[in-house]
N, C-alpha and C. Protein backbone atom coordinates (compact mmCIF):
# COMPACT_ATOMS: atom_id res chain seq x y z
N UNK A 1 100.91 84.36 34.75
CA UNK A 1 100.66 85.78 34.94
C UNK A 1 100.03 86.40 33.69
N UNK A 2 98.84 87.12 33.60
CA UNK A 2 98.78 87.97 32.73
C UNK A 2 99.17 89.01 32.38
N UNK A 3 99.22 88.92 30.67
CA UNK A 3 99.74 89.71 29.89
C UNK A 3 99.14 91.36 30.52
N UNK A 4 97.59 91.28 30.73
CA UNK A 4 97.17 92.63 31.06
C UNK A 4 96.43 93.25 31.88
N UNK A 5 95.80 94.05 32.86
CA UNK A 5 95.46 94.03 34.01
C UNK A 5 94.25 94.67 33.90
N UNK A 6 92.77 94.07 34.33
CA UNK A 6 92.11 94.68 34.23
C UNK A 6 90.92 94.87 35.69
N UNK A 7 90.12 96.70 35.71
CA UNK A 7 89.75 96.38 37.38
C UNK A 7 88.60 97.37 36.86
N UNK A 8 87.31 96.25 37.32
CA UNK A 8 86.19 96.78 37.11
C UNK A 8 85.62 97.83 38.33
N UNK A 9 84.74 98.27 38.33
CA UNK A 9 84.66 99.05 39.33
C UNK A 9 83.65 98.78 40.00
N UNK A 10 83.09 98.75 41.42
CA UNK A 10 81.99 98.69 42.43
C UNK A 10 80.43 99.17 40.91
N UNK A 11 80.84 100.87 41.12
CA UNK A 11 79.64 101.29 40.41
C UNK A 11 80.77 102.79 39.17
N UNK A 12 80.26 103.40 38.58
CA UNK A 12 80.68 104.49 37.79
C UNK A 12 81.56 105.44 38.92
N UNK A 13 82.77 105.53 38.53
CA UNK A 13 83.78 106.72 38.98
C UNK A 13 83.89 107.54 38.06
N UNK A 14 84.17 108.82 38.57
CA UNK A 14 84.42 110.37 37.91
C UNK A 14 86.54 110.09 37.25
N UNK A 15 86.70 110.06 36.17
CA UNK A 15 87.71 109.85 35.87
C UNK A 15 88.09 111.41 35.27
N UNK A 16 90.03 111.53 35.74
CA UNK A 16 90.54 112.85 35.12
C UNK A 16 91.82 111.79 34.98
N UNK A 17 92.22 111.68 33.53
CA UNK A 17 93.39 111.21 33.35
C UNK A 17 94.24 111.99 31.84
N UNK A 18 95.54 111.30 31.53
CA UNK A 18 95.75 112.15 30.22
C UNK A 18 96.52 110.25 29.54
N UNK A 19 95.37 109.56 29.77
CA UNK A 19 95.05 107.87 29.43
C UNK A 19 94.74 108.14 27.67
N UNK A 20 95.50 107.01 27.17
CA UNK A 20 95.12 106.91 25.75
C UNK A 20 93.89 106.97 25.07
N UNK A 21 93.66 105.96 26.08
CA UNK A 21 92.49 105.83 25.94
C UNK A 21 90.79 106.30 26.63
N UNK A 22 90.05 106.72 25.85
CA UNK A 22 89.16 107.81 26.81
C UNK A 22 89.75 108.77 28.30
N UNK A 23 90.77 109.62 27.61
CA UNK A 23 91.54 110.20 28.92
C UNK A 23 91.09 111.66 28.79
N UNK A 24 91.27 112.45 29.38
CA UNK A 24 90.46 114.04 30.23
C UNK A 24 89.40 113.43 31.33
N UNK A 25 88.73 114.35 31.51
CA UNK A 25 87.25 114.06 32.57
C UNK A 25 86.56 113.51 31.94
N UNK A 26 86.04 112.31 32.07
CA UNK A 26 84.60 111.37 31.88
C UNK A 26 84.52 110.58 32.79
N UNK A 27 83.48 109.84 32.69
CA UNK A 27 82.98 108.78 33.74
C UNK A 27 83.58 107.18 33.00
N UNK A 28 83.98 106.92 34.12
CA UNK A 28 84.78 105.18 34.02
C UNK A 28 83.62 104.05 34.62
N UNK A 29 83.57 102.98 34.22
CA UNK A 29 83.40 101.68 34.72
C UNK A 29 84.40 100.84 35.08
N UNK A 30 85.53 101.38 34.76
CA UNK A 30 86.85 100.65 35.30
C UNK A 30 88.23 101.24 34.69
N UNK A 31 89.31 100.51 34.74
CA UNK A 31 90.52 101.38 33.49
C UNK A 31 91.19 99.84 33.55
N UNK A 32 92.02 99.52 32.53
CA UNK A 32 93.02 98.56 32.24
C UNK A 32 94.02 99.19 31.81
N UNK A 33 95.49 98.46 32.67
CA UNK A 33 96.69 98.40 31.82
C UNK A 33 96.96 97.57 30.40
N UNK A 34 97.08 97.58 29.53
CA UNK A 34 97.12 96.83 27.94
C UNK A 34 98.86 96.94 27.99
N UNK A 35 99.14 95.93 27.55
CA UNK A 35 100.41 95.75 27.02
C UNK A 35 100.49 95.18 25.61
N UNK A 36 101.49 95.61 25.26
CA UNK A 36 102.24 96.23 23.71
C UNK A 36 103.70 96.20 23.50
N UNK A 37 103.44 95.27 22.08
CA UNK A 37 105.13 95.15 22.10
C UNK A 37 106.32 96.39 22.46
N UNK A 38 107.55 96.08 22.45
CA UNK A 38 108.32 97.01 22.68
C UNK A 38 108.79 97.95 21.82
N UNK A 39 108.31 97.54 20.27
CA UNK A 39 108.66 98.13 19.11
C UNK A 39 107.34 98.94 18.84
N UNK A 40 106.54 98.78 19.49
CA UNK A 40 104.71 99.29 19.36
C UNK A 40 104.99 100.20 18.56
N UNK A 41 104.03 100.41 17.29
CA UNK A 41 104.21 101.82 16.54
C UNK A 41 102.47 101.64 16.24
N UNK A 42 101.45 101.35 16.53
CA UNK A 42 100.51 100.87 16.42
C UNK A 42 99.67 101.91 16.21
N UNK A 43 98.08 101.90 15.59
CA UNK A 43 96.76 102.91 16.07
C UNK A 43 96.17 103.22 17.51
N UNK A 44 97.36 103.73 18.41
CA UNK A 44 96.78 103.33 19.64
C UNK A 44 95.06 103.60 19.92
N UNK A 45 94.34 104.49 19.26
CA UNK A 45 93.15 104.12 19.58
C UNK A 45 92.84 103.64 18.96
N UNK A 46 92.72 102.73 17.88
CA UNK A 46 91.81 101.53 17.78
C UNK A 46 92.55 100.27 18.46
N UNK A 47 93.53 100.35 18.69
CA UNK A 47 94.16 99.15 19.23
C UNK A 47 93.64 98.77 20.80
N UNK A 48 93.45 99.98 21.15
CA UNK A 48 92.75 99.95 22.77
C UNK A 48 91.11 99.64 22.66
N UNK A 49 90.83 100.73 21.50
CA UNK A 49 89.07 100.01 21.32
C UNK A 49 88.64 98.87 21.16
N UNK A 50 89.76 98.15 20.48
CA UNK A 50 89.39 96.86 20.34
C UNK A 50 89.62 95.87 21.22
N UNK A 51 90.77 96.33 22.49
CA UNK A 51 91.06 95.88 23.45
C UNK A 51 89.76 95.81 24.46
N UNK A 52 89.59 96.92 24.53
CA UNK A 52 87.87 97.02 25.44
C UNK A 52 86.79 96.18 24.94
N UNK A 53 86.57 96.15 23.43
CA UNK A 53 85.23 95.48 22.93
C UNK A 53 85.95 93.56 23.21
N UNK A 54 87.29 93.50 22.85
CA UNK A 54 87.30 91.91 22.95
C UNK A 54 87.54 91.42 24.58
N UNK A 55 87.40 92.43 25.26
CA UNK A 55 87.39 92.08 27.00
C UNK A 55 85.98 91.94 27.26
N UNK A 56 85.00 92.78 26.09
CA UNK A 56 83.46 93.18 26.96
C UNK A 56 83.22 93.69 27.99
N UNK A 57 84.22 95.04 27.84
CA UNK A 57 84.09 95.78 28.37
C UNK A 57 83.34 97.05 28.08
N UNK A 58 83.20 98.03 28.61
CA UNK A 58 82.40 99.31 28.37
C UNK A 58 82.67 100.71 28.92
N UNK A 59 83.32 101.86 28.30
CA UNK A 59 83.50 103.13 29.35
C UNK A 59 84.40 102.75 30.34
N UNK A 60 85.69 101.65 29.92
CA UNK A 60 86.65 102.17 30.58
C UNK A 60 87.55 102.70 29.79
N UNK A 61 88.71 103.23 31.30
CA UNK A 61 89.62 104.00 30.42
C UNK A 61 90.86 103.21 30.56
N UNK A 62 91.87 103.33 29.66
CA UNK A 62 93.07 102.66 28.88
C UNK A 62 94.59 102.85 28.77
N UNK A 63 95.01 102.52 29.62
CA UNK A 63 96.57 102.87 29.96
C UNK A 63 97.27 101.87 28.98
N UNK A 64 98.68 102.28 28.24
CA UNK A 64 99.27 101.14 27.58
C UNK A 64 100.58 101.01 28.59
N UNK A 65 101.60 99.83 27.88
CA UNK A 65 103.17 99.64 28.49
C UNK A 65 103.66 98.82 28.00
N UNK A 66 104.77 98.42 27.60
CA UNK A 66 105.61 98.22 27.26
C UNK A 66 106.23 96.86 28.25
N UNK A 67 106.70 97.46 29.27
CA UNK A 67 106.92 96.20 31.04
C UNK A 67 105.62 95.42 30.72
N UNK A 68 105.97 94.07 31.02
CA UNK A 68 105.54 92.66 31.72
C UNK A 68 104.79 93.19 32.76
N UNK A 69 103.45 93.38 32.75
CA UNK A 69 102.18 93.87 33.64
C UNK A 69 102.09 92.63 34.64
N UNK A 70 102.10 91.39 34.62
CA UNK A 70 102.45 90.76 34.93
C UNK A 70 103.38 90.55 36.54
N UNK A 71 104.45 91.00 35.77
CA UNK A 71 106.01 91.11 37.05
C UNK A 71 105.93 92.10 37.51
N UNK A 72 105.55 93.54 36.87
CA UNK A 72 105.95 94.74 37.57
C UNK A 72 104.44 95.13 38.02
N UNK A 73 103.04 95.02 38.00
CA UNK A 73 102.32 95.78 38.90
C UNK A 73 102.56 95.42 40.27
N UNK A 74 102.38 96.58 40.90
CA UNK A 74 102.25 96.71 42.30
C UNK A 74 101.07 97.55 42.58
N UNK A 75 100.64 97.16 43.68
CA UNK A 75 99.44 98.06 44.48
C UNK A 75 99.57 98.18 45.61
N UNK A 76 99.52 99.68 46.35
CA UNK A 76 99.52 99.83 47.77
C UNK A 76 98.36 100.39 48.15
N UNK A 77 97.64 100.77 49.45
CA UNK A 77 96.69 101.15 49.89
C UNK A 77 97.25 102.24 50.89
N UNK A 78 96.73 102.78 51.38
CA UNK A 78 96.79 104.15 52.46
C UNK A 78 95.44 105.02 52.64
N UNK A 79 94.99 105.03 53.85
CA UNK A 79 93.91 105.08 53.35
C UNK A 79 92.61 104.94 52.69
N UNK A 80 91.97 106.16 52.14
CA UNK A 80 91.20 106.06 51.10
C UNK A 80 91.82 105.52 49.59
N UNK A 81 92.92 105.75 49.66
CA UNK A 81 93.74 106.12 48.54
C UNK A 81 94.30 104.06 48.10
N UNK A 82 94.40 103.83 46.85
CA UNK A 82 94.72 102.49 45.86
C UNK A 82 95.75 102.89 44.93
N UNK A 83 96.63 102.80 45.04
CA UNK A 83 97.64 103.18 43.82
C UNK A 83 97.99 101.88 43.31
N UNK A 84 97.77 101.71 42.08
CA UNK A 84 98.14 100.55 40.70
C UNK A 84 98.89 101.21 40.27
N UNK A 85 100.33 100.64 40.13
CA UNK A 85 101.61 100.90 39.48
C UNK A 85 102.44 99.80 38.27
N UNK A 86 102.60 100.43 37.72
CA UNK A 86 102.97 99.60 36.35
C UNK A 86 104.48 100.55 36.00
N UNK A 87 105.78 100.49 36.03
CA UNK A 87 107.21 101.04 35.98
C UNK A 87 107.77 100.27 35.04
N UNK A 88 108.46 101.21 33.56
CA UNK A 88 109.26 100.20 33.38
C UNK A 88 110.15 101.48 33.19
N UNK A 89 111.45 101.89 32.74
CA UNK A 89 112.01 103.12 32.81
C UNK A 89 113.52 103.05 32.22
N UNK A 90 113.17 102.71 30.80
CA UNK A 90 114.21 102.85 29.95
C UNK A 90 114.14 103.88 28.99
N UNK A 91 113.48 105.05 29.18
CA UNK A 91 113.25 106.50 29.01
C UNK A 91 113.28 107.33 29.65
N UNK A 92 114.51 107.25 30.59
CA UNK A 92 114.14 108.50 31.82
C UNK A 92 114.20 110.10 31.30
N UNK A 93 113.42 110.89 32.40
CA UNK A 93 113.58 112.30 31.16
C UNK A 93 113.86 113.19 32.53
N UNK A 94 113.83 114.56 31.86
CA UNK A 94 114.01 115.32 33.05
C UNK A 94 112.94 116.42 32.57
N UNK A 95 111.92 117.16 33.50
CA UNK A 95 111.29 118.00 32.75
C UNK A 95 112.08 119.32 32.72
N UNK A 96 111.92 119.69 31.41
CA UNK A 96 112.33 120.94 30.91
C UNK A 96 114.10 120.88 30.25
N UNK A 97 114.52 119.26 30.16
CA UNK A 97 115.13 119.28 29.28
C UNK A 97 115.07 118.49 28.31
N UNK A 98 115.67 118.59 27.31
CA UNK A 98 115.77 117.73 25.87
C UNK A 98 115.77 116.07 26.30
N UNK A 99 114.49 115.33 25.86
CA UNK A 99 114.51 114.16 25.83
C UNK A 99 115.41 113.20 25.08
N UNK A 100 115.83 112.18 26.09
CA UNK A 100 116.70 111.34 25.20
C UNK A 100 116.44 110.78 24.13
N UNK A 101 116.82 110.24 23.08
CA UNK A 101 116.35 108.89 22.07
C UNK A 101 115.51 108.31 22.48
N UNK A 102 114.04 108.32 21.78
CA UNK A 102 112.83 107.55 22.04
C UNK A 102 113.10 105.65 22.59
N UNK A 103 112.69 105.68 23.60
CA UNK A 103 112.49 103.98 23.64
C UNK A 103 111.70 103.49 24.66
N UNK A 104 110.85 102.76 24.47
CA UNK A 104 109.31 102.21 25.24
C UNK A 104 109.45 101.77 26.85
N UNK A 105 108.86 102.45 27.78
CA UNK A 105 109.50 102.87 28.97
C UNK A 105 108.49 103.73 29.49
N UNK A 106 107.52 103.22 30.11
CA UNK A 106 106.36 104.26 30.86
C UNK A 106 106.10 103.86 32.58
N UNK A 107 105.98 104.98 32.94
CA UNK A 107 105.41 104.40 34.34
C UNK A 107 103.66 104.62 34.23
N UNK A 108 102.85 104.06 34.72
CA UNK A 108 101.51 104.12 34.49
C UNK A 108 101.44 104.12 36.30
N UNK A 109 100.14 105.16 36.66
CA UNK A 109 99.79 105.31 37.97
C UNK A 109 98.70 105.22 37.88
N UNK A 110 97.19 104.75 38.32
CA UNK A 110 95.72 104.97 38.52
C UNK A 110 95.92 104.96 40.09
N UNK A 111 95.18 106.14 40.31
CA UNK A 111 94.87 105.79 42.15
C UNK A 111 93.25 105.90 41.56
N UNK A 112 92.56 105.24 42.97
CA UNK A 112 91.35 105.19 43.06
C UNK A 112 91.35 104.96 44.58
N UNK A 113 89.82 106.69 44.49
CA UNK A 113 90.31 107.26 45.98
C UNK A 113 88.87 106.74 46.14
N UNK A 114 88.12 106.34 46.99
CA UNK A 114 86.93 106.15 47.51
C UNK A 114 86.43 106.95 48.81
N UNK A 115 86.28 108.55 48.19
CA UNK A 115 85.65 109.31 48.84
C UNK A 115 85.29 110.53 47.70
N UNK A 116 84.45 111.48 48.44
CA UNK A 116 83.80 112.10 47.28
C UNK A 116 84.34 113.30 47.03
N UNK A 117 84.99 113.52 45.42
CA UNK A 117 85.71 114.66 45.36
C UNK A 117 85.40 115.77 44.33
N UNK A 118 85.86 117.04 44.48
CA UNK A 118 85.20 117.50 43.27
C UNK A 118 86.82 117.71 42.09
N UNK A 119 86.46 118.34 40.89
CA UNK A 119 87.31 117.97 40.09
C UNK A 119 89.04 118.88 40.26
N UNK A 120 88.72 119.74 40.95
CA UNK A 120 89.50 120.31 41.06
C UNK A 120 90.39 119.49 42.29
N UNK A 121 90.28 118.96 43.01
CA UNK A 121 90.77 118.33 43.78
C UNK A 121 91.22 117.08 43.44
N UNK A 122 90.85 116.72 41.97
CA UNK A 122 91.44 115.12 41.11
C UNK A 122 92.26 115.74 40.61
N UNK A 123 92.39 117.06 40.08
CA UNK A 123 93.52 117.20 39.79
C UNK A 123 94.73 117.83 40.60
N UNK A 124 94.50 118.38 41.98
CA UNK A 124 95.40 118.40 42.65
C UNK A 124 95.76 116.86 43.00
N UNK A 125 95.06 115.96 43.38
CA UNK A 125 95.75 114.67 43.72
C UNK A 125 96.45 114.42 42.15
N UNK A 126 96.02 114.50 40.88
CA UNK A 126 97.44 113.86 40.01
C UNK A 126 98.89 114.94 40.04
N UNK A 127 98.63 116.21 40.67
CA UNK A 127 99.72 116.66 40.98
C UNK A 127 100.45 116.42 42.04
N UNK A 128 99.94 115.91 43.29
CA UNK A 128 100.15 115.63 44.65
C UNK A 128 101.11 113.77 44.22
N UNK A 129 100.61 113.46 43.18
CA UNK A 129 100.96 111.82 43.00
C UNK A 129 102.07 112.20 42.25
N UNK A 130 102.10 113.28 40.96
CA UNK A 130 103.52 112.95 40.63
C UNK A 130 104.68 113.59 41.27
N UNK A 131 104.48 114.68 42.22
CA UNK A 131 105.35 114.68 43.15
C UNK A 131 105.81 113.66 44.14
N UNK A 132 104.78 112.50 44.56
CA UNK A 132 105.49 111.67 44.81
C UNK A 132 106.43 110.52 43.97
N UNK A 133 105.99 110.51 42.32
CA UNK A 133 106.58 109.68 41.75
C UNK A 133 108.08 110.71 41.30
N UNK A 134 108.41 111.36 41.27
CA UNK A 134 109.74 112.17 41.31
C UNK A 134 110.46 111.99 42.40
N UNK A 135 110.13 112.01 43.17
CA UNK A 135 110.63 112.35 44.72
C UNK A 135 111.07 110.81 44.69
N UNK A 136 110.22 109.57 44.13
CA UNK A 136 110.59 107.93 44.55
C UNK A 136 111.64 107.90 43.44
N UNK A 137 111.24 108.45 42.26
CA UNK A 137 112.98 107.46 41.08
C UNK A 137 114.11 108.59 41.44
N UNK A 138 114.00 110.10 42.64
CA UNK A 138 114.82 110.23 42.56
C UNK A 138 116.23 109.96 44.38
N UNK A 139 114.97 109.54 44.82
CA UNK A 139 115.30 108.76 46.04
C UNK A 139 115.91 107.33 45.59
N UNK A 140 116.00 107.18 44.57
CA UNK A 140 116.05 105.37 44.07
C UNK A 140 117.67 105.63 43.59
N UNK A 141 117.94 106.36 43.23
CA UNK A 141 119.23 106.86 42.31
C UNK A 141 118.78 107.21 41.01
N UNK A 142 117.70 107.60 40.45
CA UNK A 142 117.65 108.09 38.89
C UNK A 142 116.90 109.10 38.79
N UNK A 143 118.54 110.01 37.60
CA UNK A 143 118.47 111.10 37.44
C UNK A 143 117.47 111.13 36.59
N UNK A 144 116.05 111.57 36.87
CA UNK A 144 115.05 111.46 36.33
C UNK A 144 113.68 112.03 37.13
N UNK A 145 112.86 112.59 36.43
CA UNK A 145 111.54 113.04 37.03
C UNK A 145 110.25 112.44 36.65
N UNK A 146 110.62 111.65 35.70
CA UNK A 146 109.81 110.99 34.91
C UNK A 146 110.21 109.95 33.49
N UNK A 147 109.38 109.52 32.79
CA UNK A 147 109.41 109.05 31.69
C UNK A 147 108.83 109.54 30.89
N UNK A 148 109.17 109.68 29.38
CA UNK A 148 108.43 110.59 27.99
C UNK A 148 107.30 109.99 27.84
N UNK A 149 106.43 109.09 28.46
CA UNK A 149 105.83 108.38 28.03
C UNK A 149 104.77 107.94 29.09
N UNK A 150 104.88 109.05 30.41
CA UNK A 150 103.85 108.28 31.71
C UNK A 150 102.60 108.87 31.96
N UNK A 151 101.85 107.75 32.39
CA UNK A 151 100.35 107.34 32.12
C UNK A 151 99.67 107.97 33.69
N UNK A 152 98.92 108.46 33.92
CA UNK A 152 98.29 108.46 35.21
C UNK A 152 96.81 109.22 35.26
N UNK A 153 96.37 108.56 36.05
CA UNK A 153 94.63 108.81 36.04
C UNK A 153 94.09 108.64 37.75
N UNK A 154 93.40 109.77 37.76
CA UNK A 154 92.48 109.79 39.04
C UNK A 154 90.80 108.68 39.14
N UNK A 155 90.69 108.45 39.94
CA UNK A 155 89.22 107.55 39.75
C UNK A 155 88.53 108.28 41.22
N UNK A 156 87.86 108.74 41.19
CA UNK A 156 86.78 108.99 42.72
C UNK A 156 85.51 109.19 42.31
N UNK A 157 84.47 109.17 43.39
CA UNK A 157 83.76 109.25 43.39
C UNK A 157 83.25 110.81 43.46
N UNK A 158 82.08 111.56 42.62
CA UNK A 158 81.92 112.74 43.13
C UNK A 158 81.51 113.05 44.70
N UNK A 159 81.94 114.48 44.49
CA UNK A 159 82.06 115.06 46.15
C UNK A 159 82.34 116.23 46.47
N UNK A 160 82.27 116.90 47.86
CA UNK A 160 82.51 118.05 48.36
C UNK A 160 84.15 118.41 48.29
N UNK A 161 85.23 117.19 48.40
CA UNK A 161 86.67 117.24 49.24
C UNK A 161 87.27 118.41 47.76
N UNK A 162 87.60 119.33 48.45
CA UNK A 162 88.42 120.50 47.66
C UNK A 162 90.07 120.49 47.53
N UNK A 163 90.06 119.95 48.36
CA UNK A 163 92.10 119.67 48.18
C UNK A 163 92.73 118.45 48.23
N UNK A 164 93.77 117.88 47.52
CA UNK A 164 94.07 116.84 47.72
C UNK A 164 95.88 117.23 47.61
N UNK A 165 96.20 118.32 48.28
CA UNK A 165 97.99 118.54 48.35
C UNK A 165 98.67 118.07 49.58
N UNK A 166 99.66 117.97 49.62
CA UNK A 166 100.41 117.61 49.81
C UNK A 166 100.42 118.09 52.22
N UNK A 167 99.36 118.86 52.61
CA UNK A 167 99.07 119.62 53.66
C UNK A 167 97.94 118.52 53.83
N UNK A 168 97.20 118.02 53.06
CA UNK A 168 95.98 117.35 53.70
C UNK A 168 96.02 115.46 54.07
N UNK A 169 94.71 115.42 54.55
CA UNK A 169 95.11 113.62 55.00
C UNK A 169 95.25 112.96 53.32
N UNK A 170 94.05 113.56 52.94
CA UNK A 170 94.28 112.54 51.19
C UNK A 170 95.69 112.86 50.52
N UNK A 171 95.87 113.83 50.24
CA UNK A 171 97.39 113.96 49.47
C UNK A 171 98.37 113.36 50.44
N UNK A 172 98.14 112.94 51.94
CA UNK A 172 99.25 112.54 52.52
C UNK A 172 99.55 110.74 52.33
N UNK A 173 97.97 110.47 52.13
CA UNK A 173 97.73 109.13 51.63
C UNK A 173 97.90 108.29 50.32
N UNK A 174 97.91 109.76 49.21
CA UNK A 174 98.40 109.59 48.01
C UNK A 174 100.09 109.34 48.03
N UNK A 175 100.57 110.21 48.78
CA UNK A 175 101.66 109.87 48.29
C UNK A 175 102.23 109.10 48.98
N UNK A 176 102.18 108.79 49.44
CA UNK A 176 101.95 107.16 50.66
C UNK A 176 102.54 106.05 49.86
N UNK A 177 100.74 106.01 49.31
CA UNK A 177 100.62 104.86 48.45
C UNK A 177 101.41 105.10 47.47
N UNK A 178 101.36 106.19 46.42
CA UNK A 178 102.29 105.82 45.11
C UNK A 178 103.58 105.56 45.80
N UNK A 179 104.46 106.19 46.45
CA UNK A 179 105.96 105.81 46.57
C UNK A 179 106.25 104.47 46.88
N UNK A 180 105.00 103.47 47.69
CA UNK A 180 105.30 102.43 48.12
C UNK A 180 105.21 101.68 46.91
N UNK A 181 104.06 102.07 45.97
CA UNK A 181 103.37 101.14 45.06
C UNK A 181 104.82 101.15 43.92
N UNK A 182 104.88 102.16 43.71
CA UNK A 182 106.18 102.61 42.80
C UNK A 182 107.88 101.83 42.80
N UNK A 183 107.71 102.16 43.97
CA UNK A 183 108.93 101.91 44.72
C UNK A 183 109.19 100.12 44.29
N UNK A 184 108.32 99.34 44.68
CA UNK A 184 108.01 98.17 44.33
C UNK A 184 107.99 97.78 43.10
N UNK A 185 107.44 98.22 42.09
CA UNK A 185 107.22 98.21 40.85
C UNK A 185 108.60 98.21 40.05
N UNK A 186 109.59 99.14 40.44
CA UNK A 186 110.41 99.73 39.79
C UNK A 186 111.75 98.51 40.40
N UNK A 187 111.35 98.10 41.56
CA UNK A 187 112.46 96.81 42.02
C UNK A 187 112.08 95.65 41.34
N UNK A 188 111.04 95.46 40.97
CA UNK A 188 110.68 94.38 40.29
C UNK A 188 111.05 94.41 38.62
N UNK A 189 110.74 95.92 38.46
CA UNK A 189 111.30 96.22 36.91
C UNK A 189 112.64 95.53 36.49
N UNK A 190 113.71 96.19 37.83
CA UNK A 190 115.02 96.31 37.88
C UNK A 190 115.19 94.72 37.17
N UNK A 191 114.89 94.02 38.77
CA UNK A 191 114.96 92.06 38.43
C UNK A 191 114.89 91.94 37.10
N UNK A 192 113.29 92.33 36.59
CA UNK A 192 113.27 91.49 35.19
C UNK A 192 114.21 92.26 34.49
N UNK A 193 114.31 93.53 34.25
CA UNK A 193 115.51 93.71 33.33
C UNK A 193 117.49 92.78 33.22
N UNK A 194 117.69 92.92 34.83
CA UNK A 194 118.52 91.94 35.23
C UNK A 194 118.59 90.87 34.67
N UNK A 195 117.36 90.00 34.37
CA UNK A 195 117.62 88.40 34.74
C UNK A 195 117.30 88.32 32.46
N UNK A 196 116.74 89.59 32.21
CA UNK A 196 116.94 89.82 30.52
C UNK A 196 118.47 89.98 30.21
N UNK A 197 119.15 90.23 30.94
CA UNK A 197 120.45 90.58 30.38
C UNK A 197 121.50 89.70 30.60
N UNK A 198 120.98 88.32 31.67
CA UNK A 198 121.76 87.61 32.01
C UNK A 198 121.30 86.84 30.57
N UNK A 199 119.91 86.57 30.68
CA UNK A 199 119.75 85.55 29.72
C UNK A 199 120.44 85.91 28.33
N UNK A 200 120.44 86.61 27.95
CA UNK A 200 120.56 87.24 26.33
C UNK A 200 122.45 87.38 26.46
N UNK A 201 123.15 86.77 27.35
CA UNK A 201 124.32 87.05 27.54
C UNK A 201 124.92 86.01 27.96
């Protein structure tokens, strides 16, 4: 299994992410998950630049983690809609209260929607997606809305489509896919953490 996941793209997507690496609105040729030790205290951008130049890659954008990319991605489809999920969640947080003790623990989401959207509607779908990723760790049992530390990025193509909430077919497909993709991710997390604690014990 590889250490890190990487997905080129057909042709150039319109990217809105808040990604380490080249993250806000620009144009992508693809995005990779990079993995990083668990103690990571690193330059994350040159550590990712250099990740891109020794892949030969170009203008993508750069999610990091901590989790075995490896064991825990999952991908679901629905639709238009691709959700790549990467969970590991030994930072759970709650928004709007005091974060716990720092420790390396991100969930990373890229959907990539293949229809044409405009920007305002990439960013209703990353709001439409993390309502579904709240709604899945807290359907799972954890008291949690998130992690201090999670990654997520839109990929589409430009376009007319103005909404992507939670009322329309795309936001219904978004959150589709992330809860399934998630959902998966985060059982697989569980295992490897499990079968770490047997071993080390």
């Amino acid at each position: 299994m590889s250490d890190h996941f990487i997905l080129p793209f057909e042709k150039p997507m319109l990217s809105l992410s808040n990604a380490p690496h080249r993250g806000g609105l620009t144009r992508a040729n693809g995005f990779f998950f990079m993995k990083v030790p668990k103690n990571y205290s690193g330059d994350y951008k040159a550590d990712c630049l250099a990740f891109e130049r020794e892949n030969g890659l170009k203008n993508f954008v750069g999610f990091m983690t901590a989790a075995d990319i490896g064991k825990v991605l999952s991908v679901s489809r629905s639709g238009s809609v691709t959700a790549y999920v990467t969970a590991g969640i030994t930072n759970p947080a709650i928004a709007g209260e005091e974060p716990p003790p720092w420790k390396p623990g991100t969930i990373n989401i890229a959907l990539v929607i293949k229809e044409g959207l405009t920007v305002g509607a990439m960013a209703n779908a990353i709001m439409t997606a993390t309502e579904a990723k709240t709604y899945t760790l807290l359907s799972l049992g954890y008291n949690a809305t998130g992690t201090t530390s999670d990654g997520i990025g839109v990929f589409a193509l430009e376009g007319e489509t103005e909404w992507a909430g939670t009322a329309t077919k795309l936001g219904l497909n978004i959150g589709r896919a992330v809860r399934r993709a998630l959902e998966e991710s985060l059982r697989k997390w569980e295992g490897d953490e499990m079968l770490g604690y047997r071993q080390a014990y």
